[in-house]
C-alpha atoms as a PDB file:
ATOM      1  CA  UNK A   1      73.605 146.168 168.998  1.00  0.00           C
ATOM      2  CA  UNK A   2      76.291 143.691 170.949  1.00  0.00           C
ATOM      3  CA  UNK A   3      74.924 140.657 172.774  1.00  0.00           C
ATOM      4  CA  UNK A   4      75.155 142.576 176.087  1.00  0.00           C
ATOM      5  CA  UNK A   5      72.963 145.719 174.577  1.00  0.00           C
ATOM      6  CA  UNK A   6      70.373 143.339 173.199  1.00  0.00           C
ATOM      7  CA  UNK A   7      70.093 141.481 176.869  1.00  0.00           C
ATOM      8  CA  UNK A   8      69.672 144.815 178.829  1.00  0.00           C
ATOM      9  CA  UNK A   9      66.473 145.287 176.474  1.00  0.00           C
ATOM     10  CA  UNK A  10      65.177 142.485 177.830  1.00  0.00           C
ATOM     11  CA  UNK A  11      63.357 142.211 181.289  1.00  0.00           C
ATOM     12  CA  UNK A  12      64.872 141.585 184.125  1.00  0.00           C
ATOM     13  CA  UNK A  13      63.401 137.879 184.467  1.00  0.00           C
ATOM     14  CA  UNK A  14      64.745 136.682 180.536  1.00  0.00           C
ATOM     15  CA  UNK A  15      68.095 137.606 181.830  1.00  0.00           C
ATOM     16  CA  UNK A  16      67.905 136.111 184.884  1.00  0.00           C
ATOM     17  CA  UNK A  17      66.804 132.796 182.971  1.00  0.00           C
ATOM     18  CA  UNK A  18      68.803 133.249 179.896  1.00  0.00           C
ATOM     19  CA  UNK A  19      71.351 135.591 180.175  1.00  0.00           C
ATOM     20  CA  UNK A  20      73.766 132.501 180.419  1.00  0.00           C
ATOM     21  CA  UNK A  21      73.597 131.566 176.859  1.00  0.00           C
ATOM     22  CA  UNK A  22      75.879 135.204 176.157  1.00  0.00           C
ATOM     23  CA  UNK A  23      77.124 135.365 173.013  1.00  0.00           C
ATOM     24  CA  UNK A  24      73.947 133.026 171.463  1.00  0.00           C
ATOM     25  CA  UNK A  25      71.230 134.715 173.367  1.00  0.00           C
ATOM     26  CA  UNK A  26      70.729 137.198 170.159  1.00  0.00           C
ATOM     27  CA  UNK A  27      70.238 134.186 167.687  1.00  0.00           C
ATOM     28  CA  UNK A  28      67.761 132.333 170.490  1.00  0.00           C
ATOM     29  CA  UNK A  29      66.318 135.384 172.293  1.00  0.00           C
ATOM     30  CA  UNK A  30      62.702 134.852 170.311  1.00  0.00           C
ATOM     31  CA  UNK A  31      62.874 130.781 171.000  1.00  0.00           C
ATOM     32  CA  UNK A  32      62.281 131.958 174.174  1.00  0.00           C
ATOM     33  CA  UNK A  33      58.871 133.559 173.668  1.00  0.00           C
ATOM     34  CA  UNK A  34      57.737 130.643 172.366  1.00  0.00           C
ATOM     35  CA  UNK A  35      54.807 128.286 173.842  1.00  0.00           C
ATOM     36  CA  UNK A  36      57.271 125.380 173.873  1.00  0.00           C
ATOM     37  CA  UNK A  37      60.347 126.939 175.555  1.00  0.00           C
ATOM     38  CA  UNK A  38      57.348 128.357 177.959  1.00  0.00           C
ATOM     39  CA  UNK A  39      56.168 125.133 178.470  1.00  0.00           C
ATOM     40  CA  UNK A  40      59.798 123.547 179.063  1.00  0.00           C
ATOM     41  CA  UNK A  41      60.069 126.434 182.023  1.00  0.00           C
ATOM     42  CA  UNK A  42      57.587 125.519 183.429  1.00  0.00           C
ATOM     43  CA  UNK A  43      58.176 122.251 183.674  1.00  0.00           C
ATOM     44  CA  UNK A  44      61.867 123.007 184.860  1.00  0.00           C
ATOM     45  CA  UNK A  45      60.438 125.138 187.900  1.00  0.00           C
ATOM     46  CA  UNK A  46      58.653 122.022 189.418  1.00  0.00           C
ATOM     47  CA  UNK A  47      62.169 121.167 189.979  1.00  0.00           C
ATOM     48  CA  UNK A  48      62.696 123.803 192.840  1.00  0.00           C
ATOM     49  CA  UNK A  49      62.660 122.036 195.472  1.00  0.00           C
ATOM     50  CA  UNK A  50      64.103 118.567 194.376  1.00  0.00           C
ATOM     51  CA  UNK A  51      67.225 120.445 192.377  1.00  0.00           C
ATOM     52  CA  UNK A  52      69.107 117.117 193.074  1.00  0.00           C
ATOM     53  CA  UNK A  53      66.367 115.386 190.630  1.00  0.00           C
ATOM     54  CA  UNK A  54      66.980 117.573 187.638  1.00  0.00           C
ATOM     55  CA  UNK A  55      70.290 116.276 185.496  1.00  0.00           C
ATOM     56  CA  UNK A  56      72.049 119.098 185.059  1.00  0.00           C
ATOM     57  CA  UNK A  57      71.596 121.311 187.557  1.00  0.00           C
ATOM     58  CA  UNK A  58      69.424 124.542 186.613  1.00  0.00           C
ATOM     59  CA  UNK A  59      72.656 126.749 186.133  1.00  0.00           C
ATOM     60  CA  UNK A  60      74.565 123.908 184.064  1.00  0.00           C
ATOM     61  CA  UNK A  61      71.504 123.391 181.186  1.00  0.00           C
ATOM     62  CA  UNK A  62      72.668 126.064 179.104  1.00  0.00           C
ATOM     63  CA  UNK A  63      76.865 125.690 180.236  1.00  0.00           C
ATOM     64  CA  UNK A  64      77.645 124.274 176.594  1.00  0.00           C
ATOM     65  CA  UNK A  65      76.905 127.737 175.178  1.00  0.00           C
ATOM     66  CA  UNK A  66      78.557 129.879 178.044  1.00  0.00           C
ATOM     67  CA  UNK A  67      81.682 127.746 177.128  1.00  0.00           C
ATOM     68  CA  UNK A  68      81.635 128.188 173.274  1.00  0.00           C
ATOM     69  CA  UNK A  69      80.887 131.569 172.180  1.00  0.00           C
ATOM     70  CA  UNK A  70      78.632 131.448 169.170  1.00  0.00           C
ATOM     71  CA  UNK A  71      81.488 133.113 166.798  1.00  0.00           C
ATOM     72  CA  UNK A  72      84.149 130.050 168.039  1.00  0.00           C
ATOM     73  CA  UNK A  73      82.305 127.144 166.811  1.00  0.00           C
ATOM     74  CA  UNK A  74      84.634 125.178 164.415  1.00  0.00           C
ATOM     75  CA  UNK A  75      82.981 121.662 166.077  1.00  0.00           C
ATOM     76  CA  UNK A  76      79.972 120.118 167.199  1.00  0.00           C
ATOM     77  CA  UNK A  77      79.326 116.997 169.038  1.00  0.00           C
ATOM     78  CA  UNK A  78      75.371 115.943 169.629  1.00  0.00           C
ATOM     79  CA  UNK A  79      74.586 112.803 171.788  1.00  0.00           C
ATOM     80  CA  UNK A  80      71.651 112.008 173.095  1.00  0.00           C
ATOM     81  CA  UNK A  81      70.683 113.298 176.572  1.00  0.00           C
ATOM     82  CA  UNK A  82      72.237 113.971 179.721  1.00  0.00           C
ATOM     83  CA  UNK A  83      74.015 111.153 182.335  1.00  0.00           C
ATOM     84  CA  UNK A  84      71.007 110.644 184.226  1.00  0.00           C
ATOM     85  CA  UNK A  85      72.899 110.026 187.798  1.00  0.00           C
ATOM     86  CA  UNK A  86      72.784 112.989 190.174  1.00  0.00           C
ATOM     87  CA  UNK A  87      75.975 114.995 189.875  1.00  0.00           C
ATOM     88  CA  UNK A  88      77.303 113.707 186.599  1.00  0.00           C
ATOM     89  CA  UNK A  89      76.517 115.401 184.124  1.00  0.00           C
ATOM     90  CA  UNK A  90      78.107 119.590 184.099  1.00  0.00           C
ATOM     91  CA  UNK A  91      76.377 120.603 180.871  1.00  0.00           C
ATOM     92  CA  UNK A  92      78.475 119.611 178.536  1.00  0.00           C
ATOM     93  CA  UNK A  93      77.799 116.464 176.728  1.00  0.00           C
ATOM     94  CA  UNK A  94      79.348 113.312 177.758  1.00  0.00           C
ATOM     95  CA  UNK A  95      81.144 115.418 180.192  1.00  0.00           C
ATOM     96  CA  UNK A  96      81.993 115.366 183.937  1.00  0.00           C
ATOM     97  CA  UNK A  97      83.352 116.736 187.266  1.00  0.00           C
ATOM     98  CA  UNK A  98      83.442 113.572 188.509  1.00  0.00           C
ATOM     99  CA  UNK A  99      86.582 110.965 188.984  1.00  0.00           C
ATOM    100  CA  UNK A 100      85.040 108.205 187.917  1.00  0.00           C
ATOM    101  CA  UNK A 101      84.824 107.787 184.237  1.00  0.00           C
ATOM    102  CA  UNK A 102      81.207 107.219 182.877  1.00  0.00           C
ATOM    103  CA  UNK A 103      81.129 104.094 180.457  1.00  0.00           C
ATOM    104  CA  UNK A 104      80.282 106.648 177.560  1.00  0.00           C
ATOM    105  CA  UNK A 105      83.200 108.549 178.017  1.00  0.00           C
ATOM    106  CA  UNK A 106      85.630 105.681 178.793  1.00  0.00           C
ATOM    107  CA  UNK A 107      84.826 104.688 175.222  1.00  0.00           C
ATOM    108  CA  UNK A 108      85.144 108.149 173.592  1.00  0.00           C
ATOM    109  CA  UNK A 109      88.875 107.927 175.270  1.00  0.00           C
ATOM    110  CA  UNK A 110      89.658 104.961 174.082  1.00  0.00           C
ATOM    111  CA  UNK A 111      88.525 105.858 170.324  1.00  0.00           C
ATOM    112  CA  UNK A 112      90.640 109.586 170.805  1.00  0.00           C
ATOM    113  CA  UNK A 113      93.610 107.256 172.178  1.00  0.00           C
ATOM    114  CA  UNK A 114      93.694 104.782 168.929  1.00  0.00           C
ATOM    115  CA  UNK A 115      93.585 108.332 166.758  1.00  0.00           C
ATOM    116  CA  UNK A 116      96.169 110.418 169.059  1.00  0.00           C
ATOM    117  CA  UNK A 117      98.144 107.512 171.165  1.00  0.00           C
ATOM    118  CA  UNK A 118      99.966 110.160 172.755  1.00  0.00           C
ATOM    119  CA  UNK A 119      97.147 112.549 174.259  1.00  0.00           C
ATOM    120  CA  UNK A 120      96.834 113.343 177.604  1.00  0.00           C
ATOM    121  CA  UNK A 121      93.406 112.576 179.380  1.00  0.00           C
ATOM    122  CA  UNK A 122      94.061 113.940 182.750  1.00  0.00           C
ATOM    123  CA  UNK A 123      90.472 114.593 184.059  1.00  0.00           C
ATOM    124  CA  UNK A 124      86.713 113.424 182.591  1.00  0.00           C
ATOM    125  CA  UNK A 125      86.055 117.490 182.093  1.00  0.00           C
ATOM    126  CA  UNK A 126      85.662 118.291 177.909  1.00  0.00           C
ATOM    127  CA  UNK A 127      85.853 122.227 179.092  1.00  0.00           C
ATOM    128  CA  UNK A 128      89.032 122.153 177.175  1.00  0.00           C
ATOM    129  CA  UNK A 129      87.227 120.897 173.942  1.00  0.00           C
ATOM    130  CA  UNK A 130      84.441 123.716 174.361  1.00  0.00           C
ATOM    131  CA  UNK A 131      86.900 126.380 175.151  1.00  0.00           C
ATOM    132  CA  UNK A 132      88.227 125.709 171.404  1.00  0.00           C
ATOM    133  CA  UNK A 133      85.134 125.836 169.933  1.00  0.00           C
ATOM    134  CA  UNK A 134      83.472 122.986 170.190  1.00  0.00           C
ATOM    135  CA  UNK A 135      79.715 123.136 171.416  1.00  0.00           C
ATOM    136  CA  UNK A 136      79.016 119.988 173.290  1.00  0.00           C
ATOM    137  CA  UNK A 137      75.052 119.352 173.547  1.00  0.00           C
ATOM    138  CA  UNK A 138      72.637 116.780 173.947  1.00  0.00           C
ATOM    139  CA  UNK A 139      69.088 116.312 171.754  1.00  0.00           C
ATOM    140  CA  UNK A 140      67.342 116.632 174.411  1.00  0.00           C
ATOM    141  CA  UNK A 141      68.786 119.450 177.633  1.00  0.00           C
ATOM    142  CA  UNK A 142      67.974 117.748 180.762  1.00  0.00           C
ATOM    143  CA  UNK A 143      66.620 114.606 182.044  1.00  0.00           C
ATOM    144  CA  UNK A 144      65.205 113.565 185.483  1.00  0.00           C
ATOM    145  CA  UNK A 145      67.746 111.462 187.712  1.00  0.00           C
ATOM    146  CA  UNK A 146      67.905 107.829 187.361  1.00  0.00           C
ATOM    147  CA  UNK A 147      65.780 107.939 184.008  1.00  0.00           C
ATOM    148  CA  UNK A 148      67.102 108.004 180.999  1.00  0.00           C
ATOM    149  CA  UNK A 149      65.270 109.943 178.145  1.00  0.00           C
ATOM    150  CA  UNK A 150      62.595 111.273 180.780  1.00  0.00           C
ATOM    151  CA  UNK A 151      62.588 114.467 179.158  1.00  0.00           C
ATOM    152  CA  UNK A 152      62.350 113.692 175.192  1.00  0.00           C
ATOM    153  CA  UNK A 153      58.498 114.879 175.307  1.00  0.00           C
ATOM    154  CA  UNK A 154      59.355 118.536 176.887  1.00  0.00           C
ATOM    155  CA  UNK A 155      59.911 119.814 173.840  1.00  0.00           C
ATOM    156  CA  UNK A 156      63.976 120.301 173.804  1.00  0.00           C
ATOM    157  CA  UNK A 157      64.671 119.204 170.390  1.00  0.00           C
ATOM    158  CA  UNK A 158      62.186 122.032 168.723  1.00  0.00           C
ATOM    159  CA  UNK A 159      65.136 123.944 169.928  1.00  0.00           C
ATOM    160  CA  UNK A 160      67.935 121.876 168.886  1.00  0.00           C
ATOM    161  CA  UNK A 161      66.616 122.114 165.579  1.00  0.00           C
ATOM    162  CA  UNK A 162      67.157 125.809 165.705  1.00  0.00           C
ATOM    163  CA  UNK A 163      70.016 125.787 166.713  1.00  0.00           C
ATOM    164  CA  UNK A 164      71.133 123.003 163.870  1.00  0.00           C
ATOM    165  CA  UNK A 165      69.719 125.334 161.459  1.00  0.00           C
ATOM    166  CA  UNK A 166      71.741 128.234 162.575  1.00  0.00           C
ATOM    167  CA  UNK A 167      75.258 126.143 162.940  1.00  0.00           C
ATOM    168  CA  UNK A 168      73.906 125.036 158.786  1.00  0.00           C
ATOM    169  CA  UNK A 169      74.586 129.104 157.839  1.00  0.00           C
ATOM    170  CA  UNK A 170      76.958 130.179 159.850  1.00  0.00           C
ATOM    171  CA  UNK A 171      80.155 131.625 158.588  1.00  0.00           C
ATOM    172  CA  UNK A 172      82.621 129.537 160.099  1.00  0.00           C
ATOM    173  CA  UNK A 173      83.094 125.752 158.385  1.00  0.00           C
ATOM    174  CA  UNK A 174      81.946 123.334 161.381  1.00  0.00           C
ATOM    175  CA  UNK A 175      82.299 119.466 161.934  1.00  0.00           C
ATOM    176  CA  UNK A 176      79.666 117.837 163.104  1.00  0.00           C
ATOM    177  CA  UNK A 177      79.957 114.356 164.913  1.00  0.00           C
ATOM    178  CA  UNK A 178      76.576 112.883 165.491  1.00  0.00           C
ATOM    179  CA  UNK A 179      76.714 109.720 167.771  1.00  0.00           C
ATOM    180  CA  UNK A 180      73.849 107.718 168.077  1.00  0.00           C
ATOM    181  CA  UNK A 181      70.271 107.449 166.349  1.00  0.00           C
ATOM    182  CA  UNK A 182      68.788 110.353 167.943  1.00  0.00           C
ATOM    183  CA  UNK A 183      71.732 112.693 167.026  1.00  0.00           C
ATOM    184  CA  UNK A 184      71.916 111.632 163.303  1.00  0.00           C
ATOM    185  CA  UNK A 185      68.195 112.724 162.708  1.00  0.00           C
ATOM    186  CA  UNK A 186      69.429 115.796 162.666  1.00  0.00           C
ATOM    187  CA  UNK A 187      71.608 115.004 159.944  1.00  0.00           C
ATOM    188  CA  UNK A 188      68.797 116.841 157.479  1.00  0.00           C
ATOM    189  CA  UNK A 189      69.631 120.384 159.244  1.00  0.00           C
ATOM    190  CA  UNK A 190      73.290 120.518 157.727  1.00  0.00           C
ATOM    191  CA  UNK A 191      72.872 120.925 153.973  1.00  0.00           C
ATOM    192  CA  UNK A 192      75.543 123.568 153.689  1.00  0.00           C
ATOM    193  CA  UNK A 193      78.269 121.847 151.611  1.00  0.00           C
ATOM    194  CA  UNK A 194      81.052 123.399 153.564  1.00  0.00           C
ATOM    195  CA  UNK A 195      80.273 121.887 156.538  1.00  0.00           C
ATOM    196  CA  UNK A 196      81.518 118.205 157.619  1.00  0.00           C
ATOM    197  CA  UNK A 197      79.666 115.781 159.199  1.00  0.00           C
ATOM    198  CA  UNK A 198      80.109 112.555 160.538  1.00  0.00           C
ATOM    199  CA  UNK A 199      78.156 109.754 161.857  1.00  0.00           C
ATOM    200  CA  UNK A 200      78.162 106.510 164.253  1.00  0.00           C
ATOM    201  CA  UNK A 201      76.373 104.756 166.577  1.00  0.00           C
ATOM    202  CA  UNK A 202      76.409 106.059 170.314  1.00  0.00           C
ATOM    203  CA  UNK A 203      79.809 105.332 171.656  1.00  0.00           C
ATOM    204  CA  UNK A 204      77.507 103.381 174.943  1.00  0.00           C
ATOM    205  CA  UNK A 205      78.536 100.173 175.866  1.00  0.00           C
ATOM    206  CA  UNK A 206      75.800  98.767 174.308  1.00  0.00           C
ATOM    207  CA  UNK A 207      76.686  99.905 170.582  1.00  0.00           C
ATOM    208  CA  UNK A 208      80.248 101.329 170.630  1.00  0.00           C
ATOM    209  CA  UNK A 209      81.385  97.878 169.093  1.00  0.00           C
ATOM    210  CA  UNK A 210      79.160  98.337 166.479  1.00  0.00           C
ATOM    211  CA  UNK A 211      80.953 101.536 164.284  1.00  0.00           C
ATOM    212  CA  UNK A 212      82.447 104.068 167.167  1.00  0.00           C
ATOM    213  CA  UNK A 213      85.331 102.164 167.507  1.00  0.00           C
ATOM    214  CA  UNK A 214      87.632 102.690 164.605  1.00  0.00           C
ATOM    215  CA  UNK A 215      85.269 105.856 162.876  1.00  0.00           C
ATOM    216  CA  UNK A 216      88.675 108.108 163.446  1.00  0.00           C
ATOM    217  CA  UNK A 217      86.246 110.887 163.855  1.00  0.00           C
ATOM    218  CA  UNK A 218      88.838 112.522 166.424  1.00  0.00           C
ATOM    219  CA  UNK A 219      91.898 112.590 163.692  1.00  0.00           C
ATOM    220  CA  UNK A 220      88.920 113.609 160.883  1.00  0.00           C
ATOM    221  CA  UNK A 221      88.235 116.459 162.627  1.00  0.00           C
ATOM    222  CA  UNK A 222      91.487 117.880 163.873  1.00  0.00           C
ATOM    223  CA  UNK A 223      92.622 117.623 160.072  1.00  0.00           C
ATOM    224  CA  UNK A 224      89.385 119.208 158.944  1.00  0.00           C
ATOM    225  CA  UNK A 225      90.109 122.400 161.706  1.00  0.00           C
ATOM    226  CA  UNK A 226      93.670 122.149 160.684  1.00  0.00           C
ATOM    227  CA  UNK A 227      92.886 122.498 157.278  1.00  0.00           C
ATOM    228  CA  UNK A 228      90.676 125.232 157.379  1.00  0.00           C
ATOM    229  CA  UNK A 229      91.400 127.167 160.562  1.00  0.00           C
ATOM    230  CA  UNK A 230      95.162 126.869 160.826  1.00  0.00           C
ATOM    231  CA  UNK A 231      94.608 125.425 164.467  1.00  0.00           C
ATOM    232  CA  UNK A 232      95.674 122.063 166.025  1.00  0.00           C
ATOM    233  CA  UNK A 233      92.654 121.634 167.900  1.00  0.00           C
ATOM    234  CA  UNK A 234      93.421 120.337 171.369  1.00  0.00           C
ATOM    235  CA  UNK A 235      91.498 117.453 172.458  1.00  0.00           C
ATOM    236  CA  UNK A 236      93.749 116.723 175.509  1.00  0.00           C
ATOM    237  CA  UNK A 237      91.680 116.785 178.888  1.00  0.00           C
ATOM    238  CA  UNK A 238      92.656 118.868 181.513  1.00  0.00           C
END
């Protein structure tokens, strides 16, 4: 049964609420059913009516997995949680619609810059990146605007660590980049030995000076796709 068959045997409200995860939904559908992700809704809905507070919006929580098919993934990057100002964040980590460049990012550009000097960065979208194969999420799904971390008690990372677990035994050989303390907790989920990851602090302001400038993850990667994929991964912005 295909992805598609397996969500029309679900009821009509799942769909409605998960359907966007596509090609995943079969791996996460019983998540779903769980108290926790229950609980998470719930908490969600009180949202309804202030859909400006939420960070993403509603339709942009689960956009990381819409963009990256669950059979694509050759990369992962896990930060921490969403940009908590209203409109910034689209769902993908560290990524944005937006013109201005968040301080994060500016410093993820600057570290792909010293590994590619060439690259062209020609918008603050990383839709490029996730139409490759990379899956761009946060720890933690959503936040509340203006508030960092507001949501790390909902119960998000329950399901990150699912979804670590499956990326450990899938078939493809991934790279994982985990930036910042609360990604590399999760460093105990990857145990398959033909996976790569690396680590450094959270390429913030605050820390960035401290080990994400200079880790080369960018050039570590595309030579790890390269090697085992054929493919000169992309990460150009567009």
């Amino acid at each position: 049964m295909n992805w598609r068959e397996q969500l029309n045997s679900t009821n009509t409200e799942e769909i409605k609420r998960y359907g966007q995860l596509k090609t995943w939904y079969p791996y996460l559908k019983d998540e779903f059913t769980k108290p926790y992700m229950r609980r998470i809704s719930a908490k969600i809905a009180n949202y309804k009516q202030n859909e400006g507070l939420l960070c993403p919006s509603k339709g942009n929580i689960f956009r990381a997995f819409r963009k990256c098919p669950y059979e694509a993934v050759k990369l992962v990057i896990l930060g921490q949680d969403p940009y908590p100002g209203k409109g910034i964040a689209d769902g993908l980590v560290f990524s944005t619609k937006n013109k201005e460049t968040p301080k994060s990012l500016k410093n993820i550009f600057k570290e792909l810059t010293n590994d590619f000097p060439d690259i062209r960065l020609l918008s603050n979208s990383l839709d490029n990146w996730a139409e490759q194969g990379a899956l761009l999420i946060n720890t933690v799904f959503t936040t509340h605007a203006g508030i960092s971390k507001a949501h790390i008690n909902y119960g998000w990372e329950i399901l990150t660590n699912k979804i670590l677990e499956l990326l450990n035994n899938h078939n493809n050989s991934i790279v994982f980049m985990l930036w910042g303390n609360d990604a590399r907790k999760y460093k105990s989920k990857i145990t398959n030995k033909k996976h790569l990851i690396l680590e450094a602090v959270h390429p913030s302001p605050l820390s960035a000076n401290r080990g994400f400038f200079g880790c080369n993850h960018f050039k570590k990667a595309y030579n790890f796709i390269k090697d085992k994929y054929n493919y000169d991964f992309d990460f150009s912005t567009k």
